[in-house]
PDB file of N, CA and C in Angstrom:
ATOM      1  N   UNK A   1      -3.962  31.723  47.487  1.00  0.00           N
ATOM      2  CA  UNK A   1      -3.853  30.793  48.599  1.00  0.00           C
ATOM      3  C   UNK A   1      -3.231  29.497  48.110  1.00  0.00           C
ATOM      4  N   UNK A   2      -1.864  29.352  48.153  1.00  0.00           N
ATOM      5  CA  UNK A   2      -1.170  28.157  47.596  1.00  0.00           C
ATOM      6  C   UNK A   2      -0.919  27.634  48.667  1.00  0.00           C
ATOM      7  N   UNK A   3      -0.957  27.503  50.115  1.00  0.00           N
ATOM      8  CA  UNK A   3      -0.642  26.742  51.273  1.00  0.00           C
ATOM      9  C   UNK A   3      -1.748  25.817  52.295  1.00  0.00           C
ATOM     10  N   UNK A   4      -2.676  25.669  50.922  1.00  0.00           N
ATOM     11  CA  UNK A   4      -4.277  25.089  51.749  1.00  0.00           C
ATOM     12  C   UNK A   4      -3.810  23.627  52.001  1.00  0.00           C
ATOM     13  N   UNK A   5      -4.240  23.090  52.946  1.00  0.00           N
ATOM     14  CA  UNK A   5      -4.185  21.659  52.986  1.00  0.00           C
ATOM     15  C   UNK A   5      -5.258  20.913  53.122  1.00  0.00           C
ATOM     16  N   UNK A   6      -5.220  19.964  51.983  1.00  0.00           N
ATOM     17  CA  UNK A   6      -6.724  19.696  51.757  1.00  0.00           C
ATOM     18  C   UNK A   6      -6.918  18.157  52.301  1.00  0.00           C
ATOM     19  N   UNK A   7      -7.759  17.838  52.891  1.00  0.00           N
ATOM     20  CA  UNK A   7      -8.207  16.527  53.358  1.00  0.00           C
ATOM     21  C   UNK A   7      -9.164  15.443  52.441  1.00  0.00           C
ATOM     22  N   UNK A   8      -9.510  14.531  52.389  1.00  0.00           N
ATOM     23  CA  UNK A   8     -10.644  13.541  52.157  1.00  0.00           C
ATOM     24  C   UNK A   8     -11.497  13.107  53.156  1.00  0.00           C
ATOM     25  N   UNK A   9     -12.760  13.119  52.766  1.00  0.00           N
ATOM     26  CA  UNK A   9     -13.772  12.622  54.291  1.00  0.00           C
ATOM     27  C   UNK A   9     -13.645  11.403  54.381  1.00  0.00           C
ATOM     28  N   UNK A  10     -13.671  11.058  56.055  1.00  0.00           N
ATOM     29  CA  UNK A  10     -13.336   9.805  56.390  1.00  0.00           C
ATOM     30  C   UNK A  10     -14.094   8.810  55.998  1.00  0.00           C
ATOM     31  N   UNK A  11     -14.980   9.303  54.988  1.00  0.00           N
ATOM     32  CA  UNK A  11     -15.817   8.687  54.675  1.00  0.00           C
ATOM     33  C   UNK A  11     -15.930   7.566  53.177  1.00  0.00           C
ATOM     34  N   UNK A  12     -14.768   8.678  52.677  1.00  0.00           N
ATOM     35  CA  UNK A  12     -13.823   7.826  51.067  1.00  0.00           C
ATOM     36  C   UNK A  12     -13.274   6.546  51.692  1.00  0.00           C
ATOM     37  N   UNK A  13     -13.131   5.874  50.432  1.00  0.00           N
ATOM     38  CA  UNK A  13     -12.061   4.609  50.505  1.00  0.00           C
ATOM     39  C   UNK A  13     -10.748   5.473  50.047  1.00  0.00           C
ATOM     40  N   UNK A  14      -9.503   4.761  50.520  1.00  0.00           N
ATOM     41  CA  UNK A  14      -8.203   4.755  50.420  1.00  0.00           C
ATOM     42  C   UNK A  14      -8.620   5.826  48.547  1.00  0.00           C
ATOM     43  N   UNK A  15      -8.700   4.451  47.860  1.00  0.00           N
ATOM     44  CA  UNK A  15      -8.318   4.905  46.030  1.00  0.00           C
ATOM     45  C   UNK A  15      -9.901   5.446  45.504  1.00  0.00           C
ATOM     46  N   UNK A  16     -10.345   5.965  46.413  1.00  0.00           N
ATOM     47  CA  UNK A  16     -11.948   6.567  45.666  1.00  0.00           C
ATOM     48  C   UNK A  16     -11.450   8.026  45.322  1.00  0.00           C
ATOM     49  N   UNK A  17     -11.916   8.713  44.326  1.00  0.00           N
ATOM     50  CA  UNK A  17     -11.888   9.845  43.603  1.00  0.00           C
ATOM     51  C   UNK A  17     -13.390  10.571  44.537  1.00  0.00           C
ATOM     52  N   UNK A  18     -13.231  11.607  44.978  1.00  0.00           N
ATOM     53  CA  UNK A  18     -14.206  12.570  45.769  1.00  0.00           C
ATOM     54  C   UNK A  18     -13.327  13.822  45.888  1.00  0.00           C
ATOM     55  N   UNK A  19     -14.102  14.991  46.431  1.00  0.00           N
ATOM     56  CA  UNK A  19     -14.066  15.973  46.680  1.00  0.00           C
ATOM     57  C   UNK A  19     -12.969  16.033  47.731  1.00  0.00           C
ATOM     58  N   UNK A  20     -12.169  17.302  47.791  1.00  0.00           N
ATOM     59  CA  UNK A  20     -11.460  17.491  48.835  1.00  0.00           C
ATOM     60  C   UNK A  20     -11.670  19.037  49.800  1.00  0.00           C
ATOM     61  N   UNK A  21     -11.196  19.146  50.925  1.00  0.00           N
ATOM     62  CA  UNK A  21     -11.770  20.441  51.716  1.00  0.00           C
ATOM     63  C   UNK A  21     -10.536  20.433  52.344  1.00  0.00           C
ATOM     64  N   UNK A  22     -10.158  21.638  52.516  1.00  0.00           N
ATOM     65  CA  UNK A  22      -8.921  22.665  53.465  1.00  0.00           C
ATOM     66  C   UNK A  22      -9.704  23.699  54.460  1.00  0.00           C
ATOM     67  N   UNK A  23      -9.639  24.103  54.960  1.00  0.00           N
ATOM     68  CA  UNK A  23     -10.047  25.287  56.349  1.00  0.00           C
ATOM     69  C   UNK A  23      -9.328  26.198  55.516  1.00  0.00           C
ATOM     70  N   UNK A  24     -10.533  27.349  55.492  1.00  0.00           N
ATOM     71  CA  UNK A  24      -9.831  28.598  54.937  1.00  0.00           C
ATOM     72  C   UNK A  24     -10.340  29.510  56.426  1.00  0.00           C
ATOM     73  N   UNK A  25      -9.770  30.660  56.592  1.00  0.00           N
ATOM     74  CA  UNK A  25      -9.729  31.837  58.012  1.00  0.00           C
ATOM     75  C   UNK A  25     -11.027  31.575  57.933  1.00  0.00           C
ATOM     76  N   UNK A  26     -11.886  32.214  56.960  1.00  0.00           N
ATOM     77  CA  UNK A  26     -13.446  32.413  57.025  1.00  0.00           C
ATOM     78  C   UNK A  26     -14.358  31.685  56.151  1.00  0.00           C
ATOM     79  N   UNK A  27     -14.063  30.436  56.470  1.00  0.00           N
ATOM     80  CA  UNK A  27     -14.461  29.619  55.442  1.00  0.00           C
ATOM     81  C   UNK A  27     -13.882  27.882  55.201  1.00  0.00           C
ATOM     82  N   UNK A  28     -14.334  27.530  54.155  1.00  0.00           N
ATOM     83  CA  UNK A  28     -13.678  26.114  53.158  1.00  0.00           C
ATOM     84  C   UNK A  28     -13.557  25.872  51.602  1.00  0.00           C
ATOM     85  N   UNK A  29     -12.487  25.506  51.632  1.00  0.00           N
ATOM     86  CA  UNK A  29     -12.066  25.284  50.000  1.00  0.00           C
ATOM     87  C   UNK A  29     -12.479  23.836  49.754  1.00  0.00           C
ATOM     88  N   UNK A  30     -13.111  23.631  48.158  1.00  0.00           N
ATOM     89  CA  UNK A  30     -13.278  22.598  47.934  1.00  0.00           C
ATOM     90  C   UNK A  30     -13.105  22.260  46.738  1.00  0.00           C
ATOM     91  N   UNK A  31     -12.184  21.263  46.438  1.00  0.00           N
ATOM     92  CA  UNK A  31     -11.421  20.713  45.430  1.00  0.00           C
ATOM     93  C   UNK A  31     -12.189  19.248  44.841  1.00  0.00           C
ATOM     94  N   UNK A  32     -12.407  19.069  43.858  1.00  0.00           N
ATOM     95  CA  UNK A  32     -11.736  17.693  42.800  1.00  0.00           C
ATOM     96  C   UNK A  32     -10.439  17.133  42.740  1.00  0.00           C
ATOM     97  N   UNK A  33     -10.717  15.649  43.315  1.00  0.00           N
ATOM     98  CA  UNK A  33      -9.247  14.770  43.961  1.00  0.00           C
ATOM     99  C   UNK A  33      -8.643  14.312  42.810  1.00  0.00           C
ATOM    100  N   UNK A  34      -9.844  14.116  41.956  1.00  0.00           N
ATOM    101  CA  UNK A  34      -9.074  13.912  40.507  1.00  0.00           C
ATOM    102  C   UNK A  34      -8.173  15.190  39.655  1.00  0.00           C
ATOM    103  N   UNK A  35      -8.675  15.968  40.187  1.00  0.00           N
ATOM    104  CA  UNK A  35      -7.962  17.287  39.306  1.00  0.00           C
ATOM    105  C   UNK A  35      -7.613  18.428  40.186  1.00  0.00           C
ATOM    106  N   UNK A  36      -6.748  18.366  40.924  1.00  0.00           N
ATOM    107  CA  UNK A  36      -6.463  19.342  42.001  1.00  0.00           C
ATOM    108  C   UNK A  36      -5.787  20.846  41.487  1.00  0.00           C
ATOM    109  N   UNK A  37      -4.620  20.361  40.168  1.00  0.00           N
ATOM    110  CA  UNK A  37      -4.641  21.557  39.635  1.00  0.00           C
ATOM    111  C   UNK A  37      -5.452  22.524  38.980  1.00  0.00           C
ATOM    112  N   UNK A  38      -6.687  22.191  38.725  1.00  0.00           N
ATOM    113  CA  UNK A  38      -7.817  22.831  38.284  1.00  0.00           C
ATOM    114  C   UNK A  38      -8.215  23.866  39.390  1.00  0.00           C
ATOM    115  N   UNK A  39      -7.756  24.238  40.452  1.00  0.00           N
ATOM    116  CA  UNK A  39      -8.208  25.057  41.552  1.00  0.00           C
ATOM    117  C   UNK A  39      -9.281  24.084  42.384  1.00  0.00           C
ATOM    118  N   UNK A  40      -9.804  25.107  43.325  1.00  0.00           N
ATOM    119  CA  UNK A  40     -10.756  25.114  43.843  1.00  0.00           C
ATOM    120  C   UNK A  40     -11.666  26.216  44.378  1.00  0.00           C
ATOM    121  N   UNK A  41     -12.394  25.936  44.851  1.00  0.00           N
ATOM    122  CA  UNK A  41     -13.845  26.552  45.169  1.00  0.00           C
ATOM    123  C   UNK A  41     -14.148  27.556  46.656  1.00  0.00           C
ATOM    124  N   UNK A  42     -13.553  28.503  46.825  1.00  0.00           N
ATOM    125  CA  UNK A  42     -13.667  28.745  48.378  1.00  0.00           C
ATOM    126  C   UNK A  42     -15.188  29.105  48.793  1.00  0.00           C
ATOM    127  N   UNK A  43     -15.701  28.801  49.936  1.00  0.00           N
ATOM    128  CA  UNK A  43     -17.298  28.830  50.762  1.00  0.00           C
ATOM    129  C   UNK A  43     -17.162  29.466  51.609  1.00  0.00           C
ATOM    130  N   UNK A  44     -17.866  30.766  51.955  1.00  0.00           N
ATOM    131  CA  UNK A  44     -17.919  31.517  52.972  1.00  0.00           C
ATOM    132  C   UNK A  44     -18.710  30.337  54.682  1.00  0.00           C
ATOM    133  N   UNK A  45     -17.929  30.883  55.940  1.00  0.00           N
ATOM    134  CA  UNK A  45     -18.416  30.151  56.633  1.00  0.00           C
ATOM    135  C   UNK A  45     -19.638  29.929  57.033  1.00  0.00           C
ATOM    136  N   UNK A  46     -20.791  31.063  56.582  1.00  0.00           N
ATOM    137  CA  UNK A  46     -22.128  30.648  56.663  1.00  0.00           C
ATOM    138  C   UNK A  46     -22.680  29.566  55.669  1.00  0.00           C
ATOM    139  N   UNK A  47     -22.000  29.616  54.429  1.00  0.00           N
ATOM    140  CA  UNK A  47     -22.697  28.843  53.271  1.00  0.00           C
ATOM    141  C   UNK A  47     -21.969  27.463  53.333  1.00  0.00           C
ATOM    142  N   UNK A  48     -21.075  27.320  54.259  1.00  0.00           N
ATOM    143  CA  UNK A  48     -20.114  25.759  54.410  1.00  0.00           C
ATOM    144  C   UNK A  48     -20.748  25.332  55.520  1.00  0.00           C
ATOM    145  N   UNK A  49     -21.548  26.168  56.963  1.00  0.00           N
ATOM    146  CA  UNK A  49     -21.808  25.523  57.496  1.00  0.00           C
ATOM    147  C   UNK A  49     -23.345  24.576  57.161  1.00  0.00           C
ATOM    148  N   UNK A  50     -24.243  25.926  56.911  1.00  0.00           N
ATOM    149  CA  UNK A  50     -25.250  25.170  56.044  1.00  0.00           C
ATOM    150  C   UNK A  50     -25.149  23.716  55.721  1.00  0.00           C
ATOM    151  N   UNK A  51     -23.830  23.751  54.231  1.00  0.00           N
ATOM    152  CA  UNK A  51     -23.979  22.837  53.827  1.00  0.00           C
ATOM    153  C   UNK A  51     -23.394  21.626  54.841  1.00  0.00           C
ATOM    154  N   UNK A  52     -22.766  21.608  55.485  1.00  0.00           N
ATOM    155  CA  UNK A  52     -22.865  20.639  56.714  1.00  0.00           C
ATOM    156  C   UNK A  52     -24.073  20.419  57.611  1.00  0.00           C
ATOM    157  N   UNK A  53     -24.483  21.130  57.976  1.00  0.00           N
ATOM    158  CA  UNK A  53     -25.805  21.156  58.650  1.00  0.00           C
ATOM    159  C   UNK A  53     -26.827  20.269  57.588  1.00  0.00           C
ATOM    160  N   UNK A  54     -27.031  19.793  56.817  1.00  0.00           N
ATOM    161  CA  UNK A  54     -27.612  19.672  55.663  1.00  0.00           C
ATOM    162  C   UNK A  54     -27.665  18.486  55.454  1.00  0.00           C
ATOM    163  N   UNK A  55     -25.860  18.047  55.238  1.00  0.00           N
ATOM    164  CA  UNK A  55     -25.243  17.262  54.968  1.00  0.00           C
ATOM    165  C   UNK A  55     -25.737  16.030  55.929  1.00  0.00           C
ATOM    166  N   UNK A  56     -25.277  16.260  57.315  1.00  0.00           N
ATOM    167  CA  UNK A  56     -25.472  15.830  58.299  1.00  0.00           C
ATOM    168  C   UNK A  56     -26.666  15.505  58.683  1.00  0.00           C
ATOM    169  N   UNK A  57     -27.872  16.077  58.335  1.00  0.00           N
ATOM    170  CA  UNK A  57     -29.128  15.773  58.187  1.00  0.00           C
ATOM    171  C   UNK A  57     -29.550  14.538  57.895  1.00  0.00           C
ATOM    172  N   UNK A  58     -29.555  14.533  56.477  1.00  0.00           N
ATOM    173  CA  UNK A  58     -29.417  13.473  55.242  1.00  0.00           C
ATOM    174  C   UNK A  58     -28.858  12.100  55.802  1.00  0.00           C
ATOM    175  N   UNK A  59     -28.045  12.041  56.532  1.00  0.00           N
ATOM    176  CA  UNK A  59     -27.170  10.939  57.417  1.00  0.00           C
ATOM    177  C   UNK A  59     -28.299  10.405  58.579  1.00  0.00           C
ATOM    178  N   UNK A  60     -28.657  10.742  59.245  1.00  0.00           N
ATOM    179  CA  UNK A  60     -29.536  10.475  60.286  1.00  0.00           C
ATOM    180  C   UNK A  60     -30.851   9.964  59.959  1.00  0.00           C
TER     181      UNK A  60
END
């Protein structure tokens, strides 16, 4: 999968180093902004939503 396009949460500053995420068909990829050629991580869509569900928790 060389055509992922990966985002930052709106939640980074402009020059902050964090994690990055692309939409995969069944799922999300998740990258290191510092090291993108290192690959990344794909999450099946039950175990990405979780971790949003989770995520989102923690916030509230």
């Amino acid at each position: 999968m060389t055509n992922l396009v990966f985002r930052k949460s709106s939640y980074s500053g402009q020059d902050q180093d964090c994690v990055e995420v692309a939409d995969l068909p069944c799922g999300a990829a998740v990258r290191d902004s510092k090291r993108p050629e290192r690959g990344h991580l794909p999450f099946p869509s039950a175990e990405w939503g979780a971790f949003l569900t989770a995520a989102r928790s923690d916030l509230s």
